[in-house]
Protein backbone atom coordinates (compact mmCIF):
# COMPACT_ATOMS: atom_id res chain seq x y z
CA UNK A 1 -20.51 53.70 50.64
CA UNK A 2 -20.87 50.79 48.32
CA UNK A 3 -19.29 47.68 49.03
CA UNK A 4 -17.29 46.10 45.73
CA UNK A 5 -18.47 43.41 45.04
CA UNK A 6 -15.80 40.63 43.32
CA UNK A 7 -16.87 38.69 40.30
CA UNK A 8 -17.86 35.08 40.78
CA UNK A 9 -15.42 33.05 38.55
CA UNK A 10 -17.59 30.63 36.16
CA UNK A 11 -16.76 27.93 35.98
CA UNK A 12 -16.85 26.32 32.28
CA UNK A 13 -18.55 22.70 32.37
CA UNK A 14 -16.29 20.63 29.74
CA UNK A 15 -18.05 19.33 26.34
CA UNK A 16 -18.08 17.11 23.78
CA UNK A 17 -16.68 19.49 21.68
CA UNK A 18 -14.05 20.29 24.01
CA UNK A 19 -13.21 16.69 24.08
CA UNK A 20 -12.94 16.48 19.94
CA UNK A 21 -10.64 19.31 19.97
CA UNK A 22 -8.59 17.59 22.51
CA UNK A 23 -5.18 16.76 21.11
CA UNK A 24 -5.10 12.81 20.77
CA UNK A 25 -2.53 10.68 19.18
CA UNK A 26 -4.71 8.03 17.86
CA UNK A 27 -8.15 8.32 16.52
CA UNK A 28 -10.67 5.28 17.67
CA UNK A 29 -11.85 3.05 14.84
CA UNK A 30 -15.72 3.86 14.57
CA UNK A 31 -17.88 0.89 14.49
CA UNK A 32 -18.72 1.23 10.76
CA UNK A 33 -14.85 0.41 10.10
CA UNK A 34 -14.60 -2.34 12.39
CA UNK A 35 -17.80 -4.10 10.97
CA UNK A 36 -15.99 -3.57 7.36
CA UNK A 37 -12.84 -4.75 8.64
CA UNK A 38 -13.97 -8.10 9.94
CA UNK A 39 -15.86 -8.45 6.99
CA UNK A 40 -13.13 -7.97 4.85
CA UNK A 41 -10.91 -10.35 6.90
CA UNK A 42 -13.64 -13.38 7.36
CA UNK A 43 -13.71 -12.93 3.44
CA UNK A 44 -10.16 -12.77 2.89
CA UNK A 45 -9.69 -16.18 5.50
CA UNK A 46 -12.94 -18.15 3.89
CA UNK A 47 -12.31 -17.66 0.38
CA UNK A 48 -10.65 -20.58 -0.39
CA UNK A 49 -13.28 -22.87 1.13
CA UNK A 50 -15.40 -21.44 -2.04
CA UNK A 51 -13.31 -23.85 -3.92
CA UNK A 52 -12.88 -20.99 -6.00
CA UNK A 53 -10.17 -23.60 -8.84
CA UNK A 54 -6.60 -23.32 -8.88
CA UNK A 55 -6.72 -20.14 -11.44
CA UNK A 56 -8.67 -18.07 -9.79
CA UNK A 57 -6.56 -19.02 -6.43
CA UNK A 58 -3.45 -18.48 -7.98
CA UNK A 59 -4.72 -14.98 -9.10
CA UNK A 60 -5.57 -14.16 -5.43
CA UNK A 61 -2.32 -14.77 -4.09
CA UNK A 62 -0.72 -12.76 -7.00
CA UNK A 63 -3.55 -9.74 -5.73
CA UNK A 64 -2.27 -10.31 -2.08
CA UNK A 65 1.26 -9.56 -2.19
CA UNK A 66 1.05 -7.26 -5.01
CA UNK A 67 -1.82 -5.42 -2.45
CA UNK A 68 1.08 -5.47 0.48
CA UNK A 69 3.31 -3.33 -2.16
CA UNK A 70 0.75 -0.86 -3.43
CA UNK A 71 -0.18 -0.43 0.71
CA UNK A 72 3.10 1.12 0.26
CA UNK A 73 3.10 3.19 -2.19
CA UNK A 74 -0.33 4.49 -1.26
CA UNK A 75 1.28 6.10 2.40
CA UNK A 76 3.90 7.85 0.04
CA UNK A 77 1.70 8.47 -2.05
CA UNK A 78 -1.84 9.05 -0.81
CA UNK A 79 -0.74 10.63 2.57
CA UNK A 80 2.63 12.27 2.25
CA UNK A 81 1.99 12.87 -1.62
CA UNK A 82 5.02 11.72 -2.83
CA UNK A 83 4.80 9.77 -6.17
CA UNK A 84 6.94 6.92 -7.67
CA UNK A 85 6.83 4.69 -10.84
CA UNK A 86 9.84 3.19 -9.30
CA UNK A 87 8.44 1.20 -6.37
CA UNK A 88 8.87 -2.46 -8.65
CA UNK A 89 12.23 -1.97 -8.33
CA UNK A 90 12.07 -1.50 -4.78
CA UNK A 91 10.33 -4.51 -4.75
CA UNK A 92 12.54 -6.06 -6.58
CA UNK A 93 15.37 -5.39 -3.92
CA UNK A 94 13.73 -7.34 -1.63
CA UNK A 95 13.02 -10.26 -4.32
CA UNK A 96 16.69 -10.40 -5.16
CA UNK A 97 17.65 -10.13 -1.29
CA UNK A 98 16.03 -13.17 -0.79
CA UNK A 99 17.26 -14.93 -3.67
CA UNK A 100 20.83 -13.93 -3.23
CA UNK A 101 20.53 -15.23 0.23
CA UNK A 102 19.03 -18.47 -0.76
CA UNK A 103 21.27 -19.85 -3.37
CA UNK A 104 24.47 -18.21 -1.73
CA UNK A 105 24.20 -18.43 1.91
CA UNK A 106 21.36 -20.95 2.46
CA UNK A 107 19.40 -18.36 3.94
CA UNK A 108 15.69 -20.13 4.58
CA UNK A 109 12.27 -17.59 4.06
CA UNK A 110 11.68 -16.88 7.69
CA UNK A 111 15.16 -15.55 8.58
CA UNK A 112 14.92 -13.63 4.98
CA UNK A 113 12.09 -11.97 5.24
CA UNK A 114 13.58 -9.14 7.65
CA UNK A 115 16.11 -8.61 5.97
CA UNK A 116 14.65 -8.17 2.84
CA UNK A 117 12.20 -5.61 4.41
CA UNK A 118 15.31 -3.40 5.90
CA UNK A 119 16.88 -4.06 2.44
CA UNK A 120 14.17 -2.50 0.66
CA UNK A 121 13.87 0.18 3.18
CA UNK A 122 17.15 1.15 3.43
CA UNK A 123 17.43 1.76 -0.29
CA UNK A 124 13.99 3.20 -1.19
CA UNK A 125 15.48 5.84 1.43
CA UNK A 126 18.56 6.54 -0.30
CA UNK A 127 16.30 6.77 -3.70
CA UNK A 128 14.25 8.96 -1.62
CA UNK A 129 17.31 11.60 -1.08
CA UNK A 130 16.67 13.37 -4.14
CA UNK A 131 12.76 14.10 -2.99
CA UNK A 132 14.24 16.55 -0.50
CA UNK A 133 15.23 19.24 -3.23
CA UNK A 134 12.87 18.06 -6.37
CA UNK A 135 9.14 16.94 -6.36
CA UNK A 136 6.54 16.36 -8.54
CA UNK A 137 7.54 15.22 -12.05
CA UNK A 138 11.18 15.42 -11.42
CA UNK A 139 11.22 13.24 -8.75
CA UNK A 140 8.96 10.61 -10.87
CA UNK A 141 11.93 11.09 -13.63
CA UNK A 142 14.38 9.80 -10.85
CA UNK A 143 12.17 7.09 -9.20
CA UNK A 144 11.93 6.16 -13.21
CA UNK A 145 15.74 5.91 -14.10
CA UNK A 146 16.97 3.82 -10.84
CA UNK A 147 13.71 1.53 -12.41
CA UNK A 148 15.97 1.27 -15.56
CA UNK A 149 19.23 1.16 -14.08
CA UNK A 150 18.55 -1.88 -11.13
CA UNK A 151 17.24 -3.82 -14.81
CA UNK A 152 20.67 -2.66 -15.99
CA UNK A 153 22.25 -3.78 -13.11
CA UNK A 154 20.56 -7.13 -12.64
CA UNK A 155 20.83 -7.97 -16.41
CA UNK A 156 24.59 -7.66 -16.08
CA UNK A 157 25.07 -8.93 -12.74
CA UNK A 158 26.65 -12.52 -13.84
CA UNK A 159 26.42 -15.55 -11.49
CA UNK A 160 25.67 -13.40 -8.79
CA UNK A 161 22.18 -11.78 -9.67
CA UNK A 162 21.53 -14.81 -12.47
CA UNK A 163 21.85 -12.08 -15.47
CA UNK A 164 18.92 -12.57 -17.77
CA UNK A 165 17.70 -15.49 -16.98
CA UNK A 166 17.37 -14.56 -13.29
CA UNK A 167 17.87 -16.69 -9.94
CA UNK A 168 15.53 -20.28 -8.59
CA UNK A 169 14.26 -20.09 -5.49
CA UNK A 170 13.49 -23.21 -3.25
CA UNK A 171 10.36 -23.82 -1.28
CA UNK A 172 9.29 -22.13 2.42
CA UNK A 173 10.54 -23.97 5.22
CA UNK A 174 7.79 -25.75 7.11
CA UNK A 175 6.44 -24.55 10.11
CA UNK A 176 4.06 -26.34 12.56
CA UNK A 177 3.67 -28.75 9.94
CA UNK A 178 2.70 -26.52 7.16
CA UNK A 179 3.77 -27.34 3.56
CA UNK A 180 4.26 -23.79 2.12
CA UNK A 181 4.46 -25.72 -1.44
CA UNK A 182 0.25 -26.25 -1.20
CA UNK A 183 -1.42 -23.48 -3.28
CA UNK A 184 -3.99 -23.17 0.20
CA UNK A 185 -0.88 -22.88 2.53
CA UNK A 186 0.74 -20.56 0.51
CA UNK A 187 -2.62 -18.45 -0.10
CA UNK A 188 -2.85 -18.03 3.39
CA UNK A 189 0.50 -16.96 4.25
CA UNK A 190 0.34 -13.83 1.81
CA UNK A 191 -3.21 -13.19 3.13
CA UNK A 192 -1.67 -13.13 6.69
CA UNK A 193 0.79 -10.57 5.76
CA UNK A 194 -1.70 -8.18 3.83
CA UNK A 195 -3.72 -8.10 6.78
CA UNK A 196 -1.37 -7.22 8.88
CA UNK A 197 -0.09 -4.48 6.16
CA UNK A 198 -3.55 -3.38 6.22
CA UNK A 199 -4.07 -2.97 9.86
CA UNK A 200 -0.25 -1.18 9.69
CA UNK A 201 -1.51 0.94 7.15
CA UNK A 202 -4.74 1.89 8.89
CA UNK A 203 -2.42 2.10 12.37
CA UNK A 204 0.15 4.73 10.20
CA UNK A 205 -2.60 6.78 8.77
CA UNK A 206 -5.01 7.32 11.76
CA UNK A 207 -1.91 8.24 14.09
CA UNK A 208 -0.06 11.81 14.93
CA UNK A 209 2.87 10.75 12.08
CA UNK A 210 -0.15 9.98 9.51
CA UNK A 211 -1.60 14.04 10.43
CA UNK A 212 1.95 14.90 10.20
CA UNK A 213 2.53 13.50 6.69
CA UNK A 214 -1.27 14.82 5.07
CA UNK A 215 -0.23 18.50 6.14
CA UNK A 216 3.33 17.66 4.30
CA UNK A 217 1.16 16.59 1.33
CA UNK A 218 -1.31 19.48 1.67
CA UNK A 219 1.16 22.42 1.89
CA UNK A 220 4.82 21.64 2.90
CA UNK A 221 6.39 24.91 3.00
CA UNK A 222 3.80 26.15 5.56
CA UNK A 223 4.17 22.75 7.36
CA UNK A 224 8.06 23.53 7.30
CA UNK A 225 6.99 27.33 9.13
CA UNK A 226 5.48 25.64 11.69
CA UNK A 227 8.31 23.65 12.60
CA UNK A 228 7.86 20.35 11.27
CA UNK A 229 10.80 18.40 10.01
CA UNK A 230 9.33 17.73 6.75
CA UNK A 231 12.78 16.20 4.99
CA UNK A 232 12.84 13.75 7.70
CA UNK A 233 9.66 12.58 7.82
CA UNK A 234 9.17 11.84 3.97
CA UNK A 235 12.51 9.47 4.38
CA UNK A 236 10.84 8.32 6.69
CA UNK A 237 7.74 7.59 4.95
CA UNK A 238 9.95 6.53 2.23
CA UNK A 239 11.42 3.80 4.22
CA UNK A 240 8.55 2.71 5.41
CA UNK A 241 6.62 1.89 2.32
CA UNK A 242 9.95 0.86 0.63
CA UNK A 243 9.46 -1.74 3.97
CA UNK A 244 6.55 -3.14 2.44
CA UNK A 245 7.65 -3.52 -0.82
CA UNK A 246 10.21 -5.71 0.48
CA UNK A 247 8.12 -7.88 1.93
CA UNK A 248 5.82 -8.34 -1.52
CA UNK A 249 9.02 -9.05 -2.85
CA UNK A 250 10.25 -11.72 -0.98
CA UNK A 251 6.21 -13.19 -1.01
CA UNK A 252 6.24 -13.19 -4.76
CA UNK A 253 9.92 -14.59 -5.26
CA UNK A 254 8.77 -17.39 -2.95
CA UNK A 255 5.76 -17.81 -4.68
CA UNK A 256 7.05 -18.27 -8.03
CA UNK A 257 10.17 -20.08 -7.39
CA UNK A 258 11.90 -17.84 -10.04
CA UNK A 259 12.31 -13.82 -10.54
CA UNK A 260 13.79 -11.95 -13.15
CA UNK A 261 14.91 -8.95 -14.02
CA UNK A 262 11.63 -8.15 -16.47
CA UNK A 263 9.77 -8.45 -13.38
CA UNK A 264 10.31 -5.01 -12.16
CA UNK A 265 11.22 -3.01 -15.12
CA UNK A 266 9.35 0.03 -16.21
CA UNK A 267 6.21 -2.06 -17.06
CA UNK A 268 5.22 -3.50 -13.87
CA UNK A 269 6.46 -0.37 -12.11
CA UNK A 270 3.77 1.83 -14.04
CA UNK A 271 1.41 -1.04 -13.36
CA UNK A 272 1.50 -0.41 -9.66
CA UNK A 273 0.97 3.37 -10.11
CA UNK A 274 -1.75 2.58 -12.26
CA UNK A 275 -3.78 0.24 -9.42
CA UNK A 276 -3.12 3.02 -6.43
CA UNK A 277 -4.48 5.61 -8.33
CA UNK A 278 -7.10 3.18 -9.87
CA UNK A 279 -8.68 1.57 -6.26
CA UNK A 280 -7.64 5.19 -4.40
CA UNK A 281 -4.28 5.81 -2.99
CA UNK A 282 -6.30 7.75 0.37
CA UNK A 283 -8.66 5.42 1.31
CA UNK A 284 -8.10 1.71 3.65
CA UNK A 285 -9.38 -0.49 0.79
CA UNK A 286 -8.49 1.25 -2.24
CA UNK A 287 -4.91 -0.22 -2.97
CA UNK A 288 -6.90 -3.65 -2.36
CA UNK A 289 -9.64 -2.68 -4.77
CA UNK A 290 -6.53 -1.57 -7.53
CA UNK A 291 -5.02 -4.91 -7.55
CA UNK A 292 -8.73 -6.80 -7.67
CA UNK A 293 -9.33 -4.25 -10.84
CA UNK A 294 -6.06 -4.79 -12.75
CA UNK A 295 -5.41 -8.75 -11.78
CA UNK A 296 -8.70 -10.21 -12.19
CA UNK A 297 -10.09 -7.89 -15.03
CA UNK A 298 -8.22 -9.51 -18.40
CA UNK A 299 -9.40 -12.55 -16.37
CA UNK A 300 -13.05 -11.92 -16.21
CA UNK A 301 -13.22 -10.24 -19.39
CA UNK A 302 -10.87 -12.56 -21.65
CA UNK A 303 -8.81 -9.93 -22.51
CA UNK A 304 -5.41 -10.37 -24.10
CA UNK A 305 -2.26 -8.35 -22.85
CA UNK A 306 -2.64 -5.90 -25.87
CA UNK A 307 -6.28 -5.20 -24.91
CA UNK A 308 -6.33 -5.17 -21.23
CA UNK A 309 -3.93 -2.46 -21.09
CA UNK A 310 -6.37 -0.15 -23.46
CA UNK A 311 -8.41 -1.17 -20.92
CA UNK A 312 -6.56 -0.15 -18.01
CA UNK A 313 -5.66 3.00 -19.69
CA UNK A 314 -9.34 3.58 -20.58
CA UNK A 315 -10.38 2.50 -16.93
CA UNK A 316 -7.44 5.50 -15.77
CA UNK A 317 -9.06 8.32 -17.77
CA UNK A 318 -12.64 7.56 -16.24
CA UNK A 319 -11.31 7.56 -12.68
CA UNK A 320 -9.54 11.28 -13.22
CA UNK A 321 -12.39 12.34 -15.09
CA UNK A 322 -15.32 11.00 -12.85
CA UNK A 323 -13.29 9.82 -9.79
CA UNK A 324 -10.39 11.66 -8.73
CA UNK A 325 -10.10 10.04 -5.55
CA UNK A 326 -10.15 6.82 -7.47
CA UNK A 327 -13.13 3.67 -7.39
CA UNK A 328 -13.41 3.24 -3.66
CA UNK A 329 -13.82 7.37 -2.97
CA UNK A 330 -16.23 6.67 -5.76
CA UNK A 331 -18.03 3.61 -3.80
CA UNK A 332 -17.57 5.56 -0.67
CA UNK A 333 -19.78 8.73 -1.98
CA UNK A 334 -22.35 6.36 -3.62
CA UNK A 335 -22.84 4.55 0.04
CA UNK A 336 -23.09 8.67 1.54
CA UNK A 337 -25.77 9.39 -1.02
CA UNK A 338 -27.97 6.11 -0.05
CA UNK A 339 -27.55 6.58 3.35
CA UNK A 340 -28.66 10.40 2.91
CA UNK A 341 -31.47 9.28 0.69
CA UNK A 342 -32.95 6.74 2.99
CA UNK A 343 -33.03 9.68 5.68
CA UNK A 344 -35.07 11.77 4.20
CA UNK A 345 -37.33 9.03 3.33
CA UNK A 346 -37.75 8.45 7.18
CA UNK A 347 -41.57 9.61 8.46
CA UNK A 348 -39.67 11.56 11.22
CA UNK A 349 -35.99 11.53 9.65
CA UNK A 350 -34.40 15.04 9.10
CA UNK A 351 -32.76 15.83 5.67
């Protein structure tokens, strides 16, 4: 009589594939993006030792904290798909948070600055409410009117908001030593604060929540089915870029030492749509590459107001034409295709 003989369990030797599909909750920067991203920020830091003039400086710092807002917009945007031509007036909450606290309360920039970002926050989540039973164009329609309405509001605000002639704002309270009122000081303060909306942005985006709010984007009603809490997350989302705005807000009311209510009408509000989906509302560098395109082009090209915004609108139909995923998804396949090309010209490479 034969003896049975019991299988031998095999054992299954773990990997690397095994270890991709391995649930993580943070993907590692690969060393391509950390080379870029300490070559962007040694650029960024060094510029002004270019002695690049006072224009051209002045423009920067007007690119910076206009980048921190659009780094905003691009995670409603660009990850969780939500669109707004509203997000000026978000902005402008935090602007007029500061302001209000300045010339009422004696509120300095350092104590204002957080409160302007949970301002803005707060109420880009409440304009957010709608986006839970309308999206697309309807929602852009509502992100549109409370544009025209906080203009409303602001005009007719009296003493309190400065009606149309808007509110002064003092000077950043020196710290360390640092006079805020130098055009280098002040240049590196908004610097400091896009980097570290960059490396938020690129934090947000590589993360579980960032996975979470790309299958929102990419199909919410199955993402719903699955179980995720969609409605909450795209407040959330919301609040965060509405976070950001604040903080260009305050940076730019600072800045200028005066803000008005023209400043985040309809017009600018458009104009920040139009840079996202310009530089590429997906991509780490693309709201930076927007604001470069739209601030310094009238600039380089001596354009007047009437014809840099045929230009703009010119320089919109290329990139949904040609470039969907707007100029830096555009740079980004052009650097694929090199690198491709210069393996196949290897002696050994394979194509």
């Amino acid at each position: 009589m034969e003896q049975a003989v019991s299988p031998t369990p095999v054992t299954r030797t773990p990997n690397k594939t095994d270890a991709k599909n391995k649930p993580h909750r943070f993907d590692a920067p690969s060393r391509l993006e950390i080379i870029t991203g300490i070559v962007v920020a040694l650029f960024l830091l060094g510029f002004p030792w270019f002695n690049p003039g006072y224009r051209i400086l002045s423009l920067s710092i007007t690119t910076a904290f206009t980048a921190v807002a659009l780094y905003g917009l691009a995670l409603q945007f660009g990850q969780a798909g939500i669109m707004s031509v509203g997000h000026a007036a978000v902005m402008g909450i935090g602007a007029y948070t500061a302001a209000i606290l300045a010339t009422k309360l004696g509120v300095g920039f350092w104590l204002a600055l957080p409160l302007s970002a949970v301002t803005s926050a707060l109420v880009a989540g409440l304009i957010g409410l709608p986006s839970l039973r309308v999206s697309g164009q309807h929602y852009i329609i509502i992100t549109f009117c409370f544009c025209a309405l906080l203009v409303i509001a602001l005009t007719n605000g009296g003493s309190f908001t400065g009606a149309a002639t808007g509110l002064d704002v003092g000077s950043i309270d020196p710290i360390f030593g640092l006079s805020f009122d130098r055009l280098k000081n002040a240049y590196y303060l908004v610097i400091v604060a896009l980097l570290l909306c960059i490396l938020g942005y690129y934090l947000i985006t590589n993360s579980s929540y960032g996975r979470t709010l790309r299958a929102i984007r990419e199909n919410e009603p199955l993402a719903r089915a699955v179980g995720i809490k969609t409605g909450f997350h795209k407040i959330g989302v919301l609040m965060v870029s509405g976070a950001f705005a604040g903080v260009a807000g305050i940076l730019q009311a600072y800045y200028l030492h005066h803000i008005a209510p023209n400043l985040y009408g309809a017009f600018p509000s458009l104009y920040l749509a139009l840079m996202v989906m310009l530089g590429g509302p997906r991509l780490l560098y693309g709201p930076l590459i927007g604001a470069v395109i739209v601030t310094f082009l009238p600039e380089i090209m001596h354009l007047d107001p009437i014809d840099s915004r045929i230009a703009y609108g010119v320089g919109l139909l290329v990139v949904i034409l040609l470039l969907p995923g707007g100029v830096s998804a555009g740079l980004l396949s052009i650097c694929r295709w090199f690198g491709r090309l210069n393996k196949k010209r290897e002696p050994n490479g394979r194509a």
